[in-house]
C-alpha atoms as a PDB file:
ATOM      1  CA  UNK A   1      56.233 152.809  87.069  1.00  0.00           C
ATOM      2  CA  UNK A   2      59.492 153.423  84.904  1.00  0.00           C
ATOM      3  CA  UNK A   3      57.142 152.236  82.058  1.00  0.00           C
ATOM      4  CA  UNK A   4      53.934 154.454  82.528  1.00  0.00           C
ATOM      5  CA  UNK A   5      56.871 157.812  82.955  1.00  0.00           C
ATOM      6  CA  UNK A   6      58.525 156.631  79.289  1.00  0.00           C
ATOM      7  CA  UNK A   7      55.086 156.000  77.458  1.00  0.00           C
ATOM      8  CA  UNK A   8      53.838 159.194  78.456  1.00  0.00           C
ATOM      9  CA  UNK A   9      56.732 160.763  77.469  1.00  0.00           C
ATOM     10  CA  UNK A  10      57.019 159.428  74.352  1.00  0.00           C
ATOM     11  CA  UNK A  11      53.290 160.862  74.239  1.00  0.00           C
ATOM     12  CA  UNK A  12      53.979 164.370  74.986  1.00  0.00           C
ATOM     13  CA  UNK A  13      56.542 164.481  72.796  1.00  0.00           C
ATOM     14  CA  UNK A  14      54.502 162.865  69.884  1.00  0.00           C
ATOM     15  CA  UNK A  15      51.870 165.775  70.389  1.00  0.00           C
ATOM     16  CA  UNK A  16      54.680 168.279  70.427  1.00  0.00           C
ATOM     17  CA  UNK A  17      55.675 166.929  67.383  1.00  0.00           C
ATOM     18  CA  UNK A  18      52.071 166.920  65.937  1.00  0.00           C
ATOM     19  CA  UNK A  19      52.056 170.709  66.787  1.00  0.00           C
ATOM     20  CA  UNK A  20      54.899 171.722  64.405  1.00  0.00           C
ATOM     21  CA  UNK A  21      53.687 172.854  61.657  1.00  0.00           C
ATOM     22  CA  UNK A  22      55.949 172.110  58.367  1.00  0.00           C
ATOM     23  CA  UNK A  23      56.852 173.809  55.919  1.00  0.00           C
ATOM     24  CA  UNK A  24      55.265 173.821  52.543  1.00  0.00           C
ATOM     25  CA  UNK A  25      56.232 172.169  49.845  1.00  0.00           C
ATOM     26  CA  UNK A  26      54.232 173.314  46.823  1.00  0.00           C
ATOM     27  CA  UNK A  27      52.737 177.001  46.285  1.00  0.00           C
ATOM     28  CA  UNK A  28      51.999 178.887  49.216  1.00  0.00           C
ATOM     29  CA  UNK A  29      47.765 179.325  49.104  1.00  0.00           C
ATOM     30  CA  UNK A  30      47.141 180.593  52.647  1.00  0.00           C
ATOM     31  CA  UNK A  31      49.203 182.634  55.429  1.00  0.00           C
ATOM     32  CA  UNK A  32      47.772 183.225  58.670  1.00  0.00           C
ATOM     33  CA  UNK A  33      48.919 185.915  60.833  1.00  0.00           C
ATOM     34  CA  UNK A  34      48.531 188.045  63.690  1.00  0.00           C
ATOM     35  CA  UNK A  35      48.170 185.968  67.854  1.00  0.00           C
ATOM     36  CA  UNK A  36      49.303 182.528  67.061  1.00  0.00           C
ATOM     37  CA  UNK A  37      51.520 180.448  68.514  1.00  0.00           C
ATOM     38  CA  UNK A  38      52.985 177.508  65.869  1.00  0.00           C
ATOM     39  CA  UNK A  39      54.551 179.221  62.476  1.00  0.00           C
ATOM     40  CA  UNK A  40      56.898 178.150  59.808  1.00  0.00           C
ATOM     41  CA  UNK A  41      57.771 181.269  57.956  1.00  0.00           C
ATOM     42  CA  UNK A  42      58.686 183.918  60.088  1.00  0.00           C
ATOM     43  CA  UNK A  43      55.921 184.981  62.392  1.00  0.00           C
ATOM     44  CA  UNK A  44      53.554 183.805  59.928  1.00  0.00           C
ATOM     45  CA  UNK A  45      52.114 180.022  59.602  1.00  0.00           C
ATOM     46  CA  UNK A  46      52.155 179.354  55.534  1.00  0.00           C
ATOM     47  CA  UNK A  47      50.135 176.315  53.871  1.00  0.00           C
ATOM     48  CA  UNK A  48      50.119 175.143  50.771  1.00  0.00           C
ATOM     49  CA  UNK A  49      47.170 173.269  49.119  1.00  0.00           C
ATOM     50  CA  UNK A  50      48.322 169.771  50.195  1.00  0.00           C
ATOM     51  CA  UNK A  51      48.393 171.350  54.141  1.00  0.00           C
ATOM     52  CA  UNK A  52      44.939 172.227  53.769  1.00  0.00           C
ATOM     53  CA  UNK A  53      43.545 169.404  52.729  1.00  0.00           C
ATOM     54  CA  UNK A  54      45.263 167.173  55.282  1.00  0.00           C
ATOM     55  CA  UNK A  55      43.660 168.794  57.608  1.00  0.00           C
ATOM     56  CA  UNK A  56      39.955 167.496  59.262  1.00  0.00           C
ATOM     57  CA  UNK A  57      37.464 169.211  56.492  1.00  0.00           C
ATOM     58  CA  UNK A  58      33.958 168.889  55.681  1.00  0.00           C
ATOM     59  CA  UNK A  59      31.736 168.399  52.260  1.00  0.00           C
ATOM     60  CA  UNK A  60      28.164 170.325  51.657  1.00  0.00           C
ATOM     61  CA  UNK A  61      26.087 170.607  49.142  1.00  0.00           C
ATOM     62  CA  UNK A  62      23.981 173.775  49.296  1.00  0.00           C
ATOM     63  CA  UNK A  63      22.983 176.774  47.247  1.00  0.00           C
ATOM     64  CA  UNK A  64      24.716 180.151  47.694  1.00  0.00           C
ATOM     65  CA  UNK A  65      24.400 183.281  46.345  1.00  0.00           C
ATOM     66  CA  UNK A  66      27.307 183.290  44.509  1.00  0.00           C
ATOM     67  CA  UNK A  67      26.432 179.691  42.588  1.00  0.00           C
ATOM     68  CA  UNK A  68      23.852 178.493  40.011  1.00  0.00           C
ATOM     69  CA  UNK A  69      21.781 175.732  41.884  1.00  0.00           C
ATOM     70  CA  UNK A  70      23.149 173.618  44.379  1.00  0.00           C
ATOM     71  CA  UNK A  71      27.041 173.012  44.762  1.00  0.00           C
ATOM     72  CA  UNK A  72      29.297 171.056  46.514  1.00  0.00           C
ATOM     73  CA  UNK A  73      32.130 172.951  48.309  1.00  0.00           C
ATOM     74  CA  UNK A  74      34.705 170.875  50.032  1.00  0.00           C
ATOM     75  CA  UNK A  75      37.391 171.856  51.758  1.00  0.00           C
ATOM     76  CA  UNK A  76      39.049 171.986  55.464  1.00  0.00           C
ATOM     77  CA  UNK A  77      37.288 173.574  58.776  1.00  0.00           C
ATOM     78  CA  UNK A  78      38.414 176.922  59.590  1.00  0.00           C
ATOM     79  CA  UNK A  79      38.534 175.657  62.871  1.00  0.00           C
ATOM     80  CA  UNK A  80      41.219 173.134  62.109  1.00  0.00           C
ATOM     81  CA  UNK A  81      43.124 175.464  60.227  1.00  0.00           C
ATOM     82  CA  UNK A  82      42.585 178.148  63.557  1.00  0.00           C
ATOM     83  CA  UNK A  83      43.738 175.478  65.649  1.00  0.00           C
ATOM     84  CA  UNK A  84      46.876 174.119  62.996  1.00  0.00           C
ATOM     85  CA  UNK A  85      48.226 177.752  64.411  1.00  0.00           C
ATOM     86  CA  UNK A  86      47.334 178.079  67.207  1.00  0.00           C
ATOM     87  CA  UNK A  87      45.130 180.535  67.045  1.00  0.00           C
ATOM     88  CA  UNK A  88      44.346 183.003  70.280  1.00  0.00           C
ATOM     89  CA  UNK A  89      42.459 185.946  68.878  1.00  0.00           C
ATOM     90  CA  UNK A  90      38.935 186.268  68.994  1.00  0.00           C
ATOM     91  CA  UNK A  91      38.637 188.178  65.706  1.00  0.00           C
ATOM     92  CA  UNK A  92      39.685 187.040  61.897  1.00  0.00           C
ATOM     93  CA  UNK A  93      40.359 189.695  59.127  1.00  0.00           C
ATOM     94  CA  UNK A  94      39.899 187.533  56.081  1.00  0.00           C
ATOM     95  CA  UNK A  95      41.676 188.977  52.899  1.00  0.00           C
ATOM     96  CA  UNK A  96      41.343 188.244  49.243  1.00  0.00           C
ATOM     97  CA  UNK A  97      43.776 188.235  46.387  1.00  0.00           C
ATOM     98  CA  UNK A  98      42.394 191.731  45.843  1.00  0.00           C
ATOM     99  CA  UNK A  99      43.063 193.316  49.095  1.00  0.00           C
ATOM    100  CA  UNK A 100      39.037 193.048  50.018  1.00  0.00           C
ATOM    101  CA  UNK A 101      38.958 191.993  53.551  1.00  0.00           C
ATOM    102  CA  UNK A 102      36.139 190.985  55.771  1.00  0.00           C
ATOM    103  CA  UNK A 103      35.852 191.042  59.790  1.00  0.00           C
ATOM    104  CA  UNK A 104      34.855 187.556  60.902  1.00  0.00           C
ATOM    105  CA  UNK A 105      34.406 186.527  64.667  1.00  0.00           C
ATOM    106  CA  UNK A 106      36.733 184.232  65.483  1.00  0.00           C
ATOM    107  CA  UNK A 107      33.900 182.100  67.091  1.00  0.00           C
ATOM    108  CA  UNK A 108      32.214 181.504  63.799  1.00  0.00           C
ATOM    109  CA  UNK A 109      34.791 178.867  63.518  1.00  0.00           C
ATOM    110  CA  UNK A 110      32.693 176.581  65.895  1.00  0.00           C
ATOM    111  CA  UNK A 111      29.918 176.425  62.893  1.00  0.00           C
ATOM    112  CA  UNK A 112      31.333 173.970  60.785  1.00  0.00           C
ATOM    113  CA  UNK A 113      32.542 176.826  58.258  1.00  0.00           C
ATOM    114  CA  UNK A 114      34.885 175.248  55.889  1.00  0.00           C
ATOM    115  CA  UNK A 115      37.629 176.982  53.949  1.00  0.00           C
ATOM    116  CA  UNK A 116      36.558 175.362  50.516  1.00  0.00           C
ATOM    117  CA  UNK A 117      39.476 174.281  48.392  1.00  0.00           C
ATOM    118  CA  UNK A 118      37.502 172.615  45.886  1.00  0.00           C
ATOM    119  CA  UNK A 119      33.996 173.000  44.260  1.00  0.00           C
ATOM    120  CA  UNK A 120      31.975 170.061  43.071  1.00  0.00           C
ATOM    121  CA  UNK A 121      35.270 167.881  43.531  1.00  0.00           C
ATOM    122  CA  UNK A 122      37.549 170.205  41.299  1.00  0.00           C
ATOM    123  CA  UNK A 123      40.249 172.321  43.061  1.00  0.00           C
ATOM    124  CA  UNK A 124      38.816 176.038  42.629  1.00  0.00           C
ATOM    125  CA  UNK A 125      40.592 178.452  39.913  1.00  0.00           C
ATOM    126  CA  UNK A 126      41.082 181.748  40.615  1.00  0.00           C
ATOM    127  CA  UNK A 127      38.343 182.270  37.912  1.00  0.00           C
ATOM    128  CA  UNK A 128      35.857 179.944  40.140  1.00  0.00           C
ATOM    129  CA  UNK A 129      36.003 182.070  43.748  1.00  0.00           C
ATOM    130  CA  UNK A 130      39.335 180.037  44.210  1.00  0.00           C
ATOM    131  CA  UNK A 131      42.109 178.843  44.865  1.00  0.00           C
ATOM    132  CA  UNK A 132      40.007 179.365  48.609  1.00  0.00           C
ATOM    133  CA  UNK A 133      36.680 180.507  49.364  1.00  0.00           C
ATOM    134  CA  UNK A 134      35.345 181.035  53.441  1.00  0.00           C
ATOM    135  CA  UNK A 135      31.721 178.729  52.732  1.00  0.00           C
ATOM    136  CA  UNK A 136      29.410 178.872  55.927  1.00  0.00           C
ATOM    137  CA  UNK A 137      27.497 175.870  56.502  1.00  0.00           C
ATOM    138  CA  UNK A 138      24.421 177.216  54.826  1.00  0.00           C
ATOM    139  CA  UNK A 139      23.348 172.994  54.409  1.00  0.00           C
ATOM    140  CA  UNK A 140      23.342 172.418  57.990  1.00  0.00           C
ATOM    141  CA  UNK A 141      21.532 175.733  58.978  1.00  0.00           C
ATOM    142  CA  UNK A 142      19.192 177.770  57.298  1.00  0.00           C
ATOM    143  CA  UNK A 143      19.302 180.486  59.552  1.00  0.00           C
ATOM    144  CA  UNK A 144      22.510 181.276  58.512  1.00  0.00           C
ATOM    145  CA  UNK A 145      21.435 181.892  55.152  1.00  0.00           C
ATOM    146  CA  UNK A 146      21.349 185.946  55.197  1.00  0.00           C
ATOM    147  CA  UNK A 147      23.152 189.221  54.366  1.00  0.00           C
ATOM    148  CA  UNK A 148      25.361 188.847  57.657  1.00  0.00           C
ATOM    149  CA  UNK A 149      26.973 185.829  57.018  1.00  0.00           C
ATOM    150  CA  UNK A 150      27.086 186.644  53.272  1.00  0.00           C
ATOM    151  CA  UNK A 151      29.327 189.709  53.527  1.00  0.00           C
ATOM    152  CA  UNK A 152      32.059 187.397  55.606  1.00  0.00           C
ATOM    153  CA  UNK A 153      31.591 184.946  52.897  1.00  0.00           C
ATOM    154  CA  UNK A 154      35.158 186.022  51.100  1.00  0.00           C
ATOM    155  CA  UNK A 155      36.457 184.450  47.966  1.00  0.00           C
ATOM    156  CA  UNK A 156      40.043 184.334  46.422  1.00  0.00           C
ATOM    157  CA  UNK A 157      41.878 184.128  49.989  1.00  0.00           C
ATOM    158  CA  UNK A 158      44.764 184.565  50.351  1.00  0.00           C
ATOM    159  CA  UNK A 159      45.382 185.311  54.131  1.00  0.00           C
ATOM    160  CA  UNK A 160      44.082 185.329  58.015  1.00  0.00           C
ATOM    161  CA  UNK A 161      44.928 187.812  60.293  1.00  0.00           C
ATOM    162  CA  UNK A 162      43.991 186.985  64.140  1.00  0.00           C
ATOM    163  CA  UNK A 163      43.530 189.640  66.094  1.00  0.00           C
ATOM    164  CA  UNK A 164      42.373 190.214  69.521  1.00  0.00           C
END
């Protein structure tokens, strides 16, 4: 019995541990804001490019509007990133480097929407959409290839607010 109480002990605390969210080391790219729970800066939860892609991600090849032909974006799923925090909100407000921000349900996260960090294997420039770019899994589902999910399509990230 006294072994079953320490192992799952030592389990709980190993998922409390995988719950803190370090610091970063390099440049921040990303800070995510608003109803979360696990931060490193502040209220805030802060990632730099190495966070991101350590985190559970996807790789699509598909067409946008915003490419010639079909590209590969690659990059980790908001929903891993929405989870990283802690997320609680049911609504994102998605801003660029330029202040342009875009309301995007929260539950858009369950479609395997990445937050690209690279396009066709090459880490994206601020030039190129970059350094992040909200990519909807237009590969997987055609229907999602329209005006709606277009407009919450931001480029040049640079933070996530969660709100209720």
């Amino acid at each position: 019995m006294k072994s079953i109480l320490v192992a799952l002990l030592a389990s709980a605390l190993t998922a409390t541990a995988a719950l803190a969210l370090d610091a970063p080391t390099g440049p921040v790219v990303l800070t995510v804001k608003g109803t979360i729970s696990n931060t490193n800066a502040g209220d805030t939860a802060q990632f730099d490019l190495a966070m991101l892609e350590a985190l559970k991600g996807r790789k699509g090849e598909m067409e946008t509007p915003w490419t010639e032909g079909k590209v590969t974006f690659e990059g980790p799923l908001l929903r891993e990133i929405l989870a990283a925090v802690g997320a609680t909100g049911t609504s994102l407000k998605v801003r660029a480097l330029n202040d342009y921000a875009a309301d995007v349900p929260a539950e858009d996260a369950k479609l395997d929407t990445i937050l690209a960090t690279k396009l066709d294997g090459k880490p994206m420039s601020i030039r190129d959409k970059g350094p992040l770019m909200l990519v909807y899994p237009f590969d997987l589902d055609a229907d999602l290839y329209n005006e709606k999910y277009f407009s919450r399509s931001v480029w040049q990230i640079k933070e996530i607010e969660v709100g209720q």
